[in-house]
N, C-alpha and C. Protein backbone atom coordinates (compact mmCIF):
# COMPACT_ATOMS: atom_id res chain seq x y z
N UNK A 1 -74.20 42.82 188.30
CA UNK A 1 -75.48 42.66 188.96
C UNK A 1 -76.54 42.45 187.89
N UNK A 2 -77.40 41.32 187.66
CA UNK A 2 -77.79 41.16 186.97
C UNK A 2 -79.20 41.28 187.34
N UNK A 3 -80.27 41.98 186.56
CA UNK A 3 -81.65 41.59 187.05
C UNK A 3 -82.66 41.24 186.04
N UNK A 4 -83.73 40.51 186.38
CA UNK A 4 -84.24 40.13 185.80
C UNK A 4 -85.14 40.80 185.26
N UNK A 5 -85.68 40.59 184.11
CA UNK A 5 -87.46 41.62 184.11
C UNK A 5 -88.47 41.87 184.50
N UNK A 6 -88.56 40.46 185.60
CA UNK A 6 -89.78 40.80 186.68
C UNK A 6 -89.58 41.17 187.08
N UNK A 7 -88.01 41.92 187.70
CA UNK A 7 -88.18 42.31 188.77
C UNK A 7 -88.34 43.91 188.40
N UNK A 8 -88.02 44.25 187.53
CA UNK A 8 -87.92 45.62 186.78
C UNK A 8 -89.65 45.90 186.89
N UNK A 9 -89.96 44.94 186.49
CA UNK A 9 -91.46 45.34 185.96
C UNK A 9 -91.92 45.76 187.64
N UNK A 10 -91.70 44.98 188.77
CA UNK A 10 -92.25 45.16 189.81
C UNK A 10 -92.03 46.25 190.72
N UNK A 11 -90.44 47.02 190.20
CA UNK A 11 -89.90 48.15 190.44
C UNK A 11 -91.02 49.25 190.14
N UNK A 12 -91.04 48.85 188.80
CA UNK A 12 -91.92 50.15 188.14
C UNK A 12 -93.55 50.01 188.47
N UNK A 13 -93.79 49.10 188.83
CA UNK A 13 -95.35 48.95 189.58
C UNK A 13 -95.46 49.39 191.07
N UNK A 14 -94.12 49.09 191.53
CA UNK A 14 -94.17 49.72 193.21
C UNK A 14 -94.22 51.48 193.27
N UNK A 15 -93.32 51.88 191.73
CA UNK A 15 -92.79 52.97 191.95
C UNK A 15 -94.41 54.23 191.46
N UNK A 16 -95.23 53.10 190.84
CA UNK A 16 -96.54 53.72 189.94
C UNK A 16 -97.34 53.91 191.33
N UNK A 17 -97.52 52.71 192.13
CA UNK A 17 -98.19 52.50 192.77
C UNK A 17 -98.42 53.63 194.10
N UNK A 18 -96.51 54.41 194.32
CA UNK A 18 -96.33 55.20 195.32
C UNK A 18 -97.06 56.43 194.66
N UNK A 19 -96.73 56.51 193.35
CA UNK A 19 -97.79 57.75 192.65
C UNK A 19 -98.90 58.04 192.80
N UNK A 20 -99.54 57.02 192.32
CA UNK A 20 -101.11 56.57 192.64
C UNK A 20 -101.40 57.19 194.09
N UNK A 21 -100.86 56.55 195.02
CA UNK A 21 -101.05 56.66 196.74
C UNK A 21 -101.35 57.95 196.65
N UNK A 22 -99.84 58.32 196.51
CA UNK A 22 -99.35 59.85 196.41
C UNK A 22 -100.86 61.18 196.16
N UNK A 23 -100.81 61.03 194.91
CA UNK A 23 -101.87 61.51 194.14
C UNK A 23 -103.65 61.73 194.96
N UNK A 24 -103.80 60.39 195.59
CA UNK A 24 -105.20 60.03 196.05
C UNK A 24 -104.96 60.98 197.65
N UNK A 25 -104.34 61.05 198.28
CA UNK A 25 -103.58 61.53 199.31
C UNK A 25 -103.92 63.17 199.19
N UNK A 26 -103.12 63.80 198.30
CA UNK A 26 -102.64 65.41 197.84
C UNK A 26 -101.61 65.01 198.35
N UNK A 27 -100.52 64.43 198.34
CA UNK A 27 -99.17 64.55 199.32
C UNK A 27 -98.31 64.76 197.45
N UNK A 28 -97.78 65.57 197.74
CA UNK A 28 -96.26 65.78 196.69
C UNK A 28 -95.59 65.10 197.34
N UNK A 29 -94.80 64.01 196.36
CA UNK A 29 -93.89 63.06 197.22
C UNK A 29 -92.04 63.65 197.01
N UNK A 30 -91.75 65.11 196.47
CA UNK A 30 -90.58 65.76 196.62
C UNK A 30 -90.53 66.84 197.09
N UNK A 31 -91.23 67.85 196.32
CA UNK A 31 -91.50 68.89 196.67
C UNK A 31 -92.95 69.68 196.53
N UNK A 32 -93.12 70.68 196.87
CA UNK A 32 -94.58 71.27 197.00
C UNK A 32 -94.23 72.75 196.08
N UNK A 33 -93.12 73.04 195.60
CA UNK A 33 -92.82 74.54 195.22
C UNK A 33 -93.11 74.16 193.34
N UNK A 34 -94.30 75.01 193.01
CA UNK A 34 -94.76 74.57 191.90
C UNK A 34 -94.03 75.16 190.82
N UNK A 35 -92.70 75.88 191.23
CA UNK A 35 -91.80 76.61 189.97
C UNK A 35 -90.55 75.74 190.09
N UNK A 36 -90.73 74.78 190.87
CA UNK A 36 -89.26 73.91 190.69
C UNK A 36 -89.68 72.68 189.21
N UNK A 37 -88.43 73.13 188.55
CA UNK A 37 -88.75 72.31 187.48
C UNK A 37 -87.71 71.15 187.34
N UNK A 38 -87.48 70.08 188.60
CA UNK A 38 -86.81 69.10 188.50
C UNK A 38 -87.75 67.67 187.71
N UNK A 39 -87.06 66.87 187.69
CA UNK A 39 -87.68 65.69 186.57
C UNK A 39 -88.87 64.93 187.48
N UNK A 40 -88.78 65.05 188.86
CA UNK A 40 -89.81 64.35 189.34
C UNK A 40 -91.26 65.57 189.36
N UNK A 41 -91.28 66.65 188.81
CA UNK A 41 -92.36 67.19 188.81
C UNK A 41 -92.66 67.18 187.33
N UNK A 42 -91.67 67.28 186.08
CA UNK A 42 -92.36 67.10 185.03
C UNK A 42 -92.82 65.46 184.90
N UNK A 43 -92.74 64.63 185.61
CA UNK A 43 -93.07 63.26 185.30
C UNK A 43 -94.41 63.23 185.68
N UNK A 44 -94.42 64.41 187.17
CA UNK A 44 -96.09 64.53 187.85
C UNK A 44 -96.88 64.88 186.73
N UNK A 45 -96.31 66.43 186.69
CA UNK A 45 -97.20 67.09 185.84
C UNK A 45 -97.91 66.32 184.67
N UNK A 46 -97.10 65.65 183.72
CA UNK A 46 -97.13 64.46 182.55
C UNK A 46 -98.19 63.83 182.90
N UNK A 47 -98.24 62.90 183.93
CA UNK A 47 -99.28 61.88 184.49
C UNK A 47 -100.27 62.86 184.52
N UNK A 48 -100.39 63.49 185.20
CA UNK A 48 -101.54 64.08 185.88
C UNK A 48 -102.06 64.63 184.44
N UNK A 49 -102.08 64.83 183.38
CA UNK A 49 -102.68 65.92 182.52
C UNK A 49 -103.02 64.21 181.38
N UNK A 50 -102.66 63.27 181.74
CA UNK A 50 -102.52 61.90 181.13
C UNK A 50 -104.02 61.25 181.64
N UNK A 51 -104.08 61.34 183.10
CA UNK A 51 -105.45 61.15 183.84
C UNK A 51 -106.36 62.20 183.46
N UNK A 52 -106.05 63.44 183.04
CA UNK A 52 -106.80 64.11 183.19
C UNK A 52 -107.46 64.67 181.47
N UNK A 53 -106.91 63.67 180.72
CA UNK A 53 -107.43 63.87 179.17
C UNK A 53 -108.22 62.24 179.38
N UNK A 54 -108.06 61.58 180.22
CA UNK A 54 -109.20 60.25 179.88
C UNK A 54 -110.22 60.39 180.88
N UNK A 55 -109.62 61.49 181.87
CA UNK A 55 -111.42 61.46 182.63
C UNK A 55 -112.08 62.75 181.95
N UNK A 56 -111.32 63.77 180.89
CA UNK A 56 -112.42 64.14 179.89
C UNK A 56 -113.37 62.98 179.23
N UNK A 57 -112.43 62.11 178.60
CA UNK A 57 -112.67 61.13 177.48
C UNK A 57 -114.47 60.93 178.08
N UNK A 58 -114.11 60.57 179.82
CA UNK A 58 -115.11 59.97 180.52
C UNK A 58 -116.53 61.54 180.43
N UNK A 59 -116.05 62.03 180.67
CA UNK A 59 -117.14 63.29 180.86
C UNK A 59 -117.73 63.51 179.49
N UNK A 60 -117.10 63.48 178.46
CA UNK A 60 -117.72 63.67 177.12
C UNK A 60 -119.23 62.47 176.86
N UNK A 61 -118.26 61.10 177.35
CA UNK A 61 -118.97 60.04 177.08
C UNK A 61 -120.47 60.32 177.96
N UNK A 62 -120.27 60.48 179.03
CA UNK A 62 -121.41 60.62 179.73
C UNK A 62 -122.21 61.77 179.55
N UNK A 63 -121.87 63.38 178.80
CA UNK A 63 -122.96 64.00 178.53
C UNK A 63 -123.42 63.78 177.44
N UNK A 64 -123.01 62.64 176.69
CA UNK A 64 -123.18 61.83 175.34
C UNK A 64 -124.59 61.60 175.65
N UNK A 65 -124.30 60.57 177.15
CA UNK A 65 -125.66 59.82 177.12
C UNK A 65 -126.57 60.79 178.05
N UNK A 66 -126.33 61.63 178.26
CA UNK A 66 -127.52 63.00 178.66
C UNK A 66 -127.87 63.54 178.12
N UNK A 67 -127.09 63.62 176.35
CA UNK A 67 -127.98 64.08 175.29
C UNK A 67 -127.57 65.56 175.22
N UNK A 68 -126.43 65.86 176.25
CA UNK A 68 -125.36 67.29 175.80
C UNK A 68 -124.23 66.82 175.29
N UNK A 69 -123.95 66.22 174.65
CA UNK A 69 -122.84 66.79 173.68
C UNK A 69 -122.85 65.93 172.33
N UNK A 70 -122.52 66.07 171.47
CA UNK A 70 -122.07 65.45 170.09
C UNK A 70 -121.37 64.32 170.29
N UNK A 71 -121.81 63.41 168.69
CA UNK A 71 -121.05 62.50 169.47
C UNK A 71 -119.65 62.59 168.71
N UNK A 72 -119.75 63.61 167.70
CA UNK A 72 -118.09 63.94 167.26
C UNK A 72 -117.05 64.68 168.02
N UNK A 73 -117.56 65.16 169.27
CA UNK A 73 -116.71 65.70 170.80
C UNK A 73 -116.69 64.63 171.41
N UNK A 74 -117.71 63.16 171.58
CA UNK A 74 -117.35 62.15 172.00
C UNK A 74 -115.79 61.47 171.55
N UNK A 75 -115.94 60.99 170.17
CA UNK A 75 -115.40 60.43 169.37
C UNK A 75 -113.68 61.19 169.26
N UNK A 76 -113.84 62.69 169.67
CA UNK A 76 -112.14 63.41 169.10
C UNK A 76 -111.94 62.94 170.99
N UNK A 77 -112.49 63.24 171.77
CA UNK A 77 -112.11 62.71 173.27
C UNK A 77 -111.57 61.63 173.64
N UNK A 78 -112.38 60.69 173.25
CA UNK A 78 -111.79 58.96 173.27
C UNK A 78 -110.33 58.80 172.34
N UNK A 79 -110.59 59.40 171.00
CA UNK A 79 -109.34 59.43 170.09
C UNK A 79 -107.85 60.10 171.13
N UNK A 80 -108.60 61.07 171.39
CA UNK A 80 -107.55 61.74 172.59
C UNK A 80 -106.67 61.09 173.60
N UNK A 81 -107.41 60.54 174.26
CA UNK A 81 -107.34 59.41 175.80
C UNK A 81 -106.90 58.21 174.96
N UNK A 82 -106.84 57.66 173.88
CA UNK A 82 -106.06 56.37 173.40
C UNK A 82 -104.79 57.08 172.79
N UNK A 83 -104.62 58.27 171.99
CA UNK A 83 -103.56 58.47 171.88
C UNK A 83 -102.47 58.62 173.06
N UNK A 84 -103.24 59.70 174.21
CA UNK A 84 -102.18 59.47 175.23
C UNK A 84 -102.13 58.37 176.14
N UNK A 85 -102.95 57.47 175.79
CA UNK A 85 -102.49 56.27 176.77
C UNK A 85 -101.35 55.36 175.81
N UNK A 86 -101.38 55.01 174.42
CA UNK A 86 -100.47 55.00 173.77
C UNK A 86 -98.87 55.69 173.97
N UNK A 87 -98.54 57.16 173.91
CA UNK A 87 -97.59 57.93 174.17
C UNK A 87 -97.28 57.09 175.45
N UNK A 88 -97.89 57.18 177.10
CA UNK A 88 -97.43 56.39 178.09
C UNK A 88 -97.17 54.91 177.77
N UNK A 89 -97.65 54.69 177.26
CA UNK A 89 -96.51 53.27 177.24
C UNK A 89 -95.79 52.93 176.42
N UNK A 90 -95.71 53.63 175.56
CA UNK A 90 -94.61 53.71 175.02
C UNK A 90 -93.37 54.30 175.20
N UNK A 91 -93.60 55.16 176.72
CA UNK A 91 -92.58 55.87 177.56
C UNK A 91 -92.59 55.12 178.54
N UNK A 92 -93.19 54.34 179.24
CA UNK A 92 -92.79 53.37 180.29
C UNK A 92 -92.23 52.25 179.26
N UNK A 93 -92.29 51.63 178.10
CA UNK A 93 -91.69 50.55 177.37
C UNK A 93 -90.16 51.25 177.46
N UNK A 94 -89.80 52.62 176.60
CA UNK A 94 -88.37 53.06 176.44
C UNK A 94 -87.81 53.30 178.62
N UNK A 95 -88.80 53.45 179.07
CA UNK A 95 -88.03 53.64 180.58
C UNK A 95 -87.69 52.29 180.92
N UNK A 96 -88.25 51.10 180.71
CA UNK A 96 -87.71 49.61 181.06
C UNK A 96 -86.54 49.33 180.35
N UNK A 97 -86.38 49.58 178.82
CA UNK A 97 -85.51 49.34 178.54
C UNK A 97 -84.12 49.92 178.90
N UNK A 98 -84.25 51.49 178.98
CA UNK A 98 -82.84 51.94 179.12
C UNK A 98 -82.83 51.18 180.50
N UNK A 99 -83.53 51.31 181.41
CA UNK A 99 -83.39 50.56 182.93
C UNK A 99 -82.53 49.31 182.14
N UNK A 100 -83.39 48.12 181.78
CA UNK A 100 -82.42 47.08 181.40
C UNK A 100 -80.89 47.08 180.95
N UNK A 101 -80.99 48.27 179.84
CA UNK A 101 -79.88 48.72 179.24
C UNK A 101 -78.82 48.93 180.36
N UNK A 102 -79.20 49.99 181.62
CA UNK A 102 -77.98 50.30 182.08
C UNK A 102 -77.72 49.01 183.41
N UNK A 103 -78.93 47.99 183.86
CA UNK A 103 -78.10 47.23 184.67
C UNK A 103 -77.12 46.50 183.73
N UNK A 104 -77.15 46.32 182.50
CA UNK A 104 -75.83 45.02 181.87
C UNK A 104 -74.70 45.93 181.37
N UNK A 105 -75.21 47.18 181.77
CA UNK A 105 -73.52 48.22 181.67
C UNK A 105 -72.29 47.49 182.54
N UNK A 106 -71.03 47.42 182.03
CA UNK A 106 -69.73 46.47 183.06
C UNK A 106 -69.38 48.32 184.57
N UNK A 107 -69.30 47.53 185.16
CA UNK A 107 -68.89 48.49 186.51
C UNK A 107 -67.63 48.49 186.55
């Protein structure tokens, strides 16, 4: 079974996209028990603390321009929010590949 990379890519945009929903909602899309530590809650947890170091990034920036905060708490914030937006794609790059990797595995 062979697939292509668009279609991979569109996998992983449908599968972002149910997150997204998910998220905007409050709906947990497995479970709701916050001591279960299966892989679809550390992937939540991950994201969610991923959104939630660039809408610091955003809050720093803006009491920037209210004239509360420094702009070297600006500056380590933004540094922050590009490093982890970096780390994510560079974990969605290694998740496409092993994906690729295991459709050309022989059955």
């Amino acid at each position: 079974m062979a697939v292509d990379f668009n279609t991979a890519v569109n996998a992983y945009r449908d599968a972002a996209s149910a997150v997204r929903d998910a998220g905007k909602t409050g709906q947990v899309a497995e479970t709701a028990d916050p001591n279960d530590s299966s892989f679809a809650n550390m992937v939540k947890g991950s994201l969610d603390n991923a959104v939630a170091t660039g809408e610091h990034a955003e809050q720093m920036t803006m009491a920037r321009l209210a004239g509360e905060a420094s702009t070297m708490d600006v500056v380590t914030a933004v540094a922050n929010a590009q490093h982890t937006l970096e780390t994510v794609v560079a974990v969605r790059d290694k998740v496409l590949t092993a994906y690729q990797e295991i459709l050309r595995m022989p059955i």
